[in-house]
N, C-alpha and C. Protein backbone atom coordinates (compact mmCIF):
# COMPACT_ATOMS: atom_id res chain seq x y z
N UNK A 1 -11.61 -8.55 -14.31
CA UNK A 1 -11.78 -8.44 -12.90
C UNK A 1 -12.01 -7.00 -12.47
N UNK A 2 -11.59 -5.86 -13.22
CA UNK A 2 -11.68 -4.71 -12.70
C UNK A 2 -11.98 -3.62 -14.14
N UNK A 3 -12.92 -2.60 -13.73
CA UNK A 3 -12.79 -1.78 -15.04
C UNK A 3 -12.24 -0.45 -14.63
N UNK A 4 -11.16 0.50 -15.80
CA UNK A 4 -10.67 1.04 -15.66
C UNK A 4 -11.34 2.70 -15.99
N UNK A 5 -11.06 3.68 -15.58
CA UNK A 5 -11.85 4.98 -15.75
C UNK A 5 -10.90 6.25 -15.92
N UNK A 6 -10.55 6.68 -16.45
CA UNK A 6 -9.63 8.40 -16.54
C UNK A 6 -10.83 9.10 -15.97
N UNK A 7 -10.27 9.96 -14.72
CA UNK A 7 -11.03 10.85 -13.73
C UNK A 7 -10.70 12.24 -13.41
N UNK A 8 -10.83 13.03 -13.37
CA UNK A 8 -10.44 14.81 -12.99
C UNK A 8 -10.33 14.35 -11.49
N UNK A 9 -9.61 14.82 -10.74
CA UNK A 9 -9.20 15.41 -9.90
C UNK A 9 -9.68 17.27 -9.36
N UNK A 10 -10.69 17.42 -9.47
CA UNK A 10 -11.43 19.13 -9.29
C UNK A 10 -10.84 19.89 -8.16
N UNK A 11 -10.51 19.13 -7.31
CA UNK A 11 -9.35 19.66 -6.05
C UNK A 11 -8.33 19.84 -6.13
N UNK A 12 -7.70 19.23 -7.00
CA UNK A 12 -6.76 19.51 -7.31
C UNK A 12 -5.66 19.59 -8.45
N UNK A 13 -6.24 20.91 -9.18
CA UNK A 13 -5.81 21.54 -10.31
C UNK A 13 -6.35 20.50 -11.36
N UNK A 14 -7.43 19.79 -11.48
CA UNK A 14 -7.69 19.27 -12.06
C UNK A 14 -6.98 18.28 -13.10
N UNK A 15 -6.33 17.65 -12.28
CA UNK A 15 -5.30 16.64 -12.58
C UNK A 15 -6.13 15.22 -13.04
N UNK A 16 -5.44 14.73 -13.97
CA UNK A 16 -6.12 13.24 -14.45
C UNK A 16 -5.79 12.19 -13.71
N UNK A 17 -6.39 11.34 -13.33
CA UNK A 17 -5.63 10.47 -12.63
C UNK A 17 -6.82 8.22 -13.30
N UNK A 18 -6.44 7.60 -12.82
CA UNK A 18 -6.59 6.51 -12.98
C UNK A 18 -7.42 5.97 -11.64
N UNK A 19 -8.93 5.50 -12.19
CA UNK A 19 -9.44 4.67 -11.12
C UNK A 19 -10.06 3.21 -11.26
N UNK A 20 -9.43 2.05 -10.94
CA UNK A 20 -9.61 1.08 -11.15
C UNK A 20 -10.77 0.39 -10.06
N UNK A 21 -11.69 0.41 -10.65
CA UNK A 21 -12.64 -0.59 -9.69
C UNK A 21 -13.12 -2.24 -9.72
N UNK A 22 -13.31 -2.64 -8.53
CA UNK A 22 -13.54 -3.76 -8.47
C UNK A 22 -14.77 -4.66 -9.33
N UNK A 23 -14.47 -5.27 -10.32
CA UNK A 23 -15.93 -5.68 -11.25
C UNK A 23 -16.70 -7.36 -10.96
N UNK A 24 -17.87 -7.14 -10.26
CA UNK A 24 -17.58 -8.05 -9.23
C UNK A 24 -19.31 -8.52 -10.10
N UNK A 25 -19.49 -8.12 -11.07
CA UNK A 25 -20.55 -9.00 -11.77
C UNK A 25 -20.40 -10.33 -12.39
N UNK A 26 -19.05 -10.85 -12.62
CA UNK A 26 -18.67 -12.15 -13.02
C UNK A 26 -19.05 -13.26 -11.77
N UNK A 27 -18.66 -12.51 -10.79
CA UNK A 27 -18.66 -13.33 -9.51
C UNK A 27 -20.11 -14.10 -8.75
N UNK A 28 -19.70 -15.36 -8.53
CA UNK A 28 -20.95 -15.70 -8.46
C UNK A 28 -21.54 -16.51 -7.02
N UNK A 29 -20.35 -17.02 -6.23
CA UNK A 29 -20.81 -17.11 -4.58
C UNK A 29 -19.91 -15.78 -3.53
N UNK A 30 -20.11 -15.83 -2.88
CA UNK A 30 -19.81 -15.26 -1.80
C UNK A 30 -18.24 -15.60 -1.85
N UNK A 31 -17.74 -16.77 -1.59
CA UNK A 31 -16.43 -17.20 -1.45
C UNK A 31 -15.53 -16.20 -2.58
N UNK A 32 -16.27 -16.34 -4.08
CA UNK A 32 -15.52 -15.81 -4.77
C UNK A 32 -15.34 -14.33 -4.55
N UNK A 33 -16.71 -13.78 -4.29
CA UNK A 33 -16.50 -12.16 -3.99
C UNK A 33 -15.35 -11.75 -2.62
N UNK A 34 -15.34 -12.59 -1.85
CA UNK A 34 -14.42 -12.53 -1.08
C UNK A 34 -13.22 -12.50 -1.47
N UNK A 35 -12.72 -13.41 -2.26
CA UNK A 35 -11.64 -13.83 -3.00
C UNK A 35 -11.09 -12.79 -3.70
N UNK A 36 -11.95 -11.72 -4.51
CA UNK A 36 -11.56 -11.24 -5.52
C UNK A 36 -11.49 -9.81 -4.56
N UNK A 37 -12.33 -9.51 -3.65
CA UNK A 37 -11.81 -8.37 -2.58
C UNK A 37 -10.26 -8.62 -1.96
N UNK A 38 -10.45 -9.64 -1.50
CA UNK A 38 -8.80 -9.86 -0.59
C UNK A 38 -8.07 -9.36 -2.19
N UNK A 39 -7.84 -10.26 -3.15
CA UNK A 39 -7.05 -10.16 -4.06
C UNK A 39 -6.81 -8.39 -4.71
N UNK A 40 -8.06 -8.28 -4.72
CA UNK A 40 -7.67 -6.41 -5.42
C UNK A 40 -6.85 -5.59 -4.17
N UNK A 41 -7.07 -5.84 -2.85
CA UNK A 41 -7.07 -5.06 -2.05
C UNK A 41 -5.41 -5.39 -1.96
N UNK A 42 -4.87 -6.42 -1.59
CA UNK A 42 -3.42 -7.00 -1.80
C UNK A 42 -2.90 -6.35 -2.90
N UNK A 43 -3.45 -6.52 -3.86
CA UNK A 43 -2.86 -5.65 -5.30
C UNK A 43 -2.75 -4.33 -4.98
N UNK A 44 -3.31 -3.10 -4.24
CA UNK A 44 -3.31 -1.86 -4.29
C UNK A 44 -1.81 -2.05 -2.76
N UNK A 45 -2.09 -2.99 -1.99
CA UNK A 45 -1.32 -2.57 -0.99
C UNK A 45 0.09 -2.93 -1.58
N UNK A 46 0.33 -4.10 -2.49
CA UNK A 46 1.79 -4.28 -2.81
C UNK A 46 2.21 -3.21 -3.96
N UNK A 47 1.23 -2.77 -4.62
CA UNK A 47 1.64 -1.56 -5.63
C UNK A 47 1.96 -0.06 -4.72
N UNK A 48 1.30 0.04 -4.04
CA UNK A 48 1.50 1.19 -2.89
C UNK A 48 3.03 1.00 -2.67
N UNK A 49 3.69 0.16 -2.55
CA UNK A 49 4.71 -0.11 -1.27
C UNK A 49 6.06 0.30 -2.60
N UNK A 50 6.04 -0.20 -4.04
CA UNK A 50 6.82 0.09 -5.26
C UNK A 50 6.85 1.31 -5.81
N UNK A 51 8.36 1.74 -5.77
CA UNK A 51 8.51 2.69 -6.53
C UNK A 51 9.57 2.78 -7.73
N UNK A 52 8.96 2.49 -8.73
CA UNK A 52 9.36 2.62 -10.20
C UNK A 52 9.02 3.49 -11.07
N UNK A 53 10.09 3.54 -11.99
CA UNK A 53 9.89 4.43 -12.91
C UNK A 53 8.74 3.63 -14.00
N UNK A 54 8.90 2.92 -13.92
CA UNK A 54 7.86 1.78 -15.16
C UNK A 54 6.63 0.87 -14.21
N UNK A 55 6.14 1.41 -12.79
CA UNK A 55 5.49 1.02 -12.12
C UNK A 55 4.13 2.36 -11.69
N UNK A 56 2.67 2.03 -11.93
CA UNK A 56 1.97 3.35 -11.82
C UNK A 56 2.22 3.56 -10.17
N UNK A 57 1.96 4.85 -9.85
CA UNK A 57 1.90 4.81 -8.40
C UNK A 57 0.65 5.10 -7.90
N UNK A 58 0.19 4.52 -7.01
CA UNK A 58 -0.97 4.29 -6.19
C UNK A 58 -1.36 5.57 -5.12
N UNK A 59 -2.38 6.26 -5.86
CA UNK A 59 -2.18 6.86 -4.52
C UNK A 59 -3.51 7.00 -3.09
N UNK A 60 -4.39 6.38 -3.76
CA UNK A 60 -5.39 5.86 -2.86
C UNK A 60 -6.22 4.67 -2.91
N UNK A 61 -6.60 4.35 -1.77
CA UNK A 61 -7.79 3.01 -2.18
C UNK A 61 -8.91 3.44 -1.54
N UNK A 62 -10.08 3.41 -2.08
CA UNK A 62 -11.55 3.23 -1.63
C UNK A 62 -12.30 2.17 -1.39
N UNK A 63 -12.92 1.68 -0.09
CA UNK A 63 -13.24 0.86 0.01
C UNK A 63 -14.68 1.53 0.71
N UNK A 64 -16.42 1.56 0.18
CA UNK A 64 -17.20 2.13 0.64
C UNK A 64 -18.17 1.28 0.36
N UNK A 65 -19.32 1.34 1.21
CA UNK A 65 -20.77 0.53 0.65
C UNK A 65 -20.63 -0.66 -0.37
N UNK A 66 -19.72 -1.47 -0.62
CA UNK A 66 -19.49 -2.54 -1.40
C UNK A 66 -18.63 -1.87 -2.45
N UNK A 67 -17.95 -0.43 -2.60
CA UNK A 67 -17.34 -0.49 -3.99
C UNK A 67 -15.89 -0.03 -3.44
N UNK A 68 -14.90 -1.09 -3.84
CA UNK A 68 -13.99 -1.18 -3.95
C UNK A 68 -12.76 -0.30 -5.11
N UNK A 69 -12.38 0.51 -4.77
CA UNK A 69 -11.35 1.23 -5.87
C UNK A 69 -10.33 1.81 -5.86
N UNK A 70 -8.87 1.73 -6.93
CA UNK A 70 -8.14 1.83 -6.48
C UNK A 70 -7.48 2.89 -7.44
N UNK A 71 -7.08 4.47 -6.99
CA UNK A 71 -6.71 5.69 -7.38
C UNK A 71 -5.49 5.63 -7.71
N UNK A 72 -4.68 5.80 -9.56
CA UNK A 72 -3.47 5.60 -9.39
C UNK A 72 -3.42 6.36 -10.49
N UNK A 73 -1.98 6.50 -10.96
CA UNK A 73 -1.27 7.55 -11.63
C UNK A 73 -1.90 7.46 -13.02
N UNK A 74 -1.93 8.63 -13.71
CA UNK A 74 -2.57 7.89 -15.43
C UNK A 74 -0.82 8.45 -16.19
N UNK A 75 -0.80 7.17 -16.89
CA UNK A 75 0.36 7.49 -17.95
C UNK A 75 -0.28 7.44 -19.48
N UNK A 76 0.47 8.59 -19.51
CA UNK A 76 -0.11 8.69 -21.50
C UNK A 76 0.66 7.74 -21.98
């Protein structure tokens, strides 16, 4: 449902971070692309809201021109 990317951060100190985007080539009516937006977007907002030590933390979502993505902590 989503592919994952290790990203620089160039603003800031060039930190690694985790960006998960929405992979929406499986998808094949409208209903489903809908489906799988509500669903990622719910996923970034209930991970946002957790704070664990064994939980990544979220620290942004992008939602632009159809691409959906969600900025979170990278653990080695």
């Amino acid at each position: 449902m989503s592919d994952i990317y290790v990203v620089k951060d160039s603003r800031l100190h060039d930190r690694e971070h985790v960006l998960k985007i929405l992979n929406t080539a499986h998808l094949k009516t409208d209903e489903e692309f809908e489906k799988a937006k509500d669903d990622f977007g719910r996923e970034a907002e209930l991970l946002s809201r957790l704070k664990h030590p064994r939980i990544v933390e979220i620290y942004d979502r992008i939602v632009e021109n159809g691409f959906h993505g969600i900025v979170m902590e990278k653990i080695d």
